[in-house]
Protein backbone atom coordinates (compact mmCIF):
# COMPACT_ATOMS: atom_id res chain seq x y z
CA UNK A 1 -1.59 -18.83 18.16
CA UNK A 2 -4.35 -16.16 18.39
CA UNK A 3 -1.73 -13.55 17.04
CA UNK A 4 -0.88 -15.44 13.86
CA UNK A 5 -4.85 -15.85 13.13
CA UNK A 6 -5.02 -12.67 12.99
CA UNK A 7 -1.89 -11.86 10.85
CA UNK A 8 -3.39 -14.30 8.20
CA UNK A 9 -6.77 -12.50 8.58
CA UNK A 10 -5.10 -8.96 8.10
CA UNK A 11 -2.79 -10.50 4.80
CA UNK A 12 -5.84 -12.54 3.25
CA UNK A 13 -7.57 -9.04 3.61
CA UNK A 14 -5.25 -7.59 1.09
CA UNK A 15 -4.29 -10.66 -1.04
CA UNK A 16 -6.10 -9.40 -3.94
CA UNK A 17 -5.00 -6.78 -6.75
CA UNK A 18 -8.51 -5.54 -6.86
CA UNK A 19 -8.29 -4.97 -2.72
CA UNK A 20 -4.97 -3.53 -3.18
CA UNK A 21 -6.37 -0.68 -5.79
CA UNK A 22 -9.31 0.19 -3.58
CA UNK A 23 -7.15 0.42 -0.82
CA UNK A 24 -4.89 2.92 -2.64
CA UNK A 25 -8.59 4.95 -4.32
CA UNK A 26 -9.80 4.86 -0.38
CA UNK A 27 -6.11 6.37 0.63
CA UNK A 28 -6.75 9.01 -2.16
CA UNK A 29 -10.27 9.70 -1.62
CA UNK A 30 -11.47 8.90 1.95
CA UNK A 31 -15.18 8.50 2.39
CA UNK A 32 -16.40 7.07 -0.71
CA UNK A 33 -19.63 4.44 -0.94
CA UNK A 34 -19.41 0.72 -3.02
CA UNK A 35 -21.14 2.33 -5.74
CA UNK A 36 -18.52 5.54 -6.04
CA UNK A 37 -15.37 2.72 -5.39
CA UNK A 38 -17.35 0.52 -8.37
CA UNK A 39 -17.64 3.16 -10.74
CA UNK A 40 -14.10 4.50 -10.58
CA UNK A 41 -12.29 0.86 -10.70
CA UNK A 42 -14.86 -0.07 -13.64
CA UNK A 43 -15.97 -3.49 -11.38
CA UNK A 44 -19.24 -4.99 -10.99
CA UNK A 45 -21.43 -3.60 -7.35
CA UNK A 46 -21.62 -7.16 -6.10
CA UNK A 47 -17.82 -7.62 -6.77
CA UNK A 48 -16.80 -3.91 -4.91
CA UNK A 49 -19.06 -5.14 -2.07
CA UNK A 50 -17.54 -8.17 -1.67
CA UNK A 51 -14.31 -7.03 -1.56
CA UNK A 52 -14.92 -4.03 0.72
CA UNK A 53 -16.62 -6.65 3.12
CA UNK A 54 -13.53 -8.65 2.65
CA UNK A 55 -11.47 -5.22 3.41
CA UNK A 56 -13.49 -4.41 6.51
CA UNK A 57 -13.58 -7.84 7.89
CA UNK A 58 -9.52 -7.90 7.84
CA UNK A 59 -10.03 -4.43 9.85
CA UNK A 60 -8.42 -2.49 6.60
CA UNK A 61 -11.46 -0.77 5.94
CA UNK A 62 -13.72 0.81 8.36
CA UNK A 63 -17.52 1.78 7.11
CA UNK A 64 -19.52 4.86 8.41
CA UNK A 65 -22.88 5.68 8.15
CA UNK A 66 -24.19 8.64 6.36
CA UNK A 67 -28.24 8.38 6.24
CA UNK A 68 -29.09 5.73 3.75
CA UNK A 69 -25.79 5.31 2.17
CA UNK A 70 -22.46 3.82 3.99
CA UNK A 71 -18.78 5.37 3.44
CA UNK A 72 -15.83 3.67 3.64
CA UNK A 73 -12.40 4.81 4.61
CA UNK A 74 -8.77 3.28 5.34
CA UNK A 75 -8.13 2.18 9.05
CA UNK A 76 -4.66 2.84 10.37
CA UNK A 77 -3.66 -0.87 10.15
CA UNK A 78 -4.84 -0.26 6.17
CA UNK A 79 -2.87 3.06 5.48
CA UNK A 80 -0.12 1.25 7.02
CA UNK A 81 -0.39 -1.90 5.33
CA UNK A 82 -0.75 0.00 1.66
CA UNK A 83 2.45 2.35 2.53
CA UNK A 84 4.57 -0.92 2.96
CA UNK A 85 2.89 -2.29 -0.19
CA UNK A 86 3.89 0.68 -1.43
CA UNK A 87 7.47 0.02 -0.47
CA UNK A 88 7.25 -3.79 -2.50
CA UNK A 89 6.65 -1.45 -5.69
């Protein structure tokens, strides 16, 4: 049972077009903040952060901190997931 949570937590994660294209900017350009990923999708801040915290919450997305700003990067589980997305193209 615990095993199929998680599977739903990981596909929720990335049930969005919007997650789906920062997942693919984050696999292009690693270490980028919610205001970079915001500016080069054209979204609103609150909307990137939302998703991102949707993204790191499925374990997709992992966040580092670099003094008063946070970067964000793919997790294996998220380069992995977006190559078989990939795949569905």
């Amino acid at each position: 049972m615990q095993k199929t949570r998680q599977l739903e937590r990981i596909v929720k994660g990335f049930a969005n077009h919007r997650r789906i294209e920062i997942m693919a900017l984050l696999d292009r350009s690693p270490e980028l903040s919610v205001l970079e990923i915001s500016d080069a999708l054209k979204i609103n801040f609150k909307t990137g952060s939302e998703h991102i915290r949707r993204l790191a919450a499925a374990g997709l997305v992992m966040k580092r901190n670099e003094g008063s700003s946070v970067r964000h990067a793919l997790t294996h589980i998220g380069k992995f997931i977006l190559k078989f997305l990939r795949t569905l193209e």
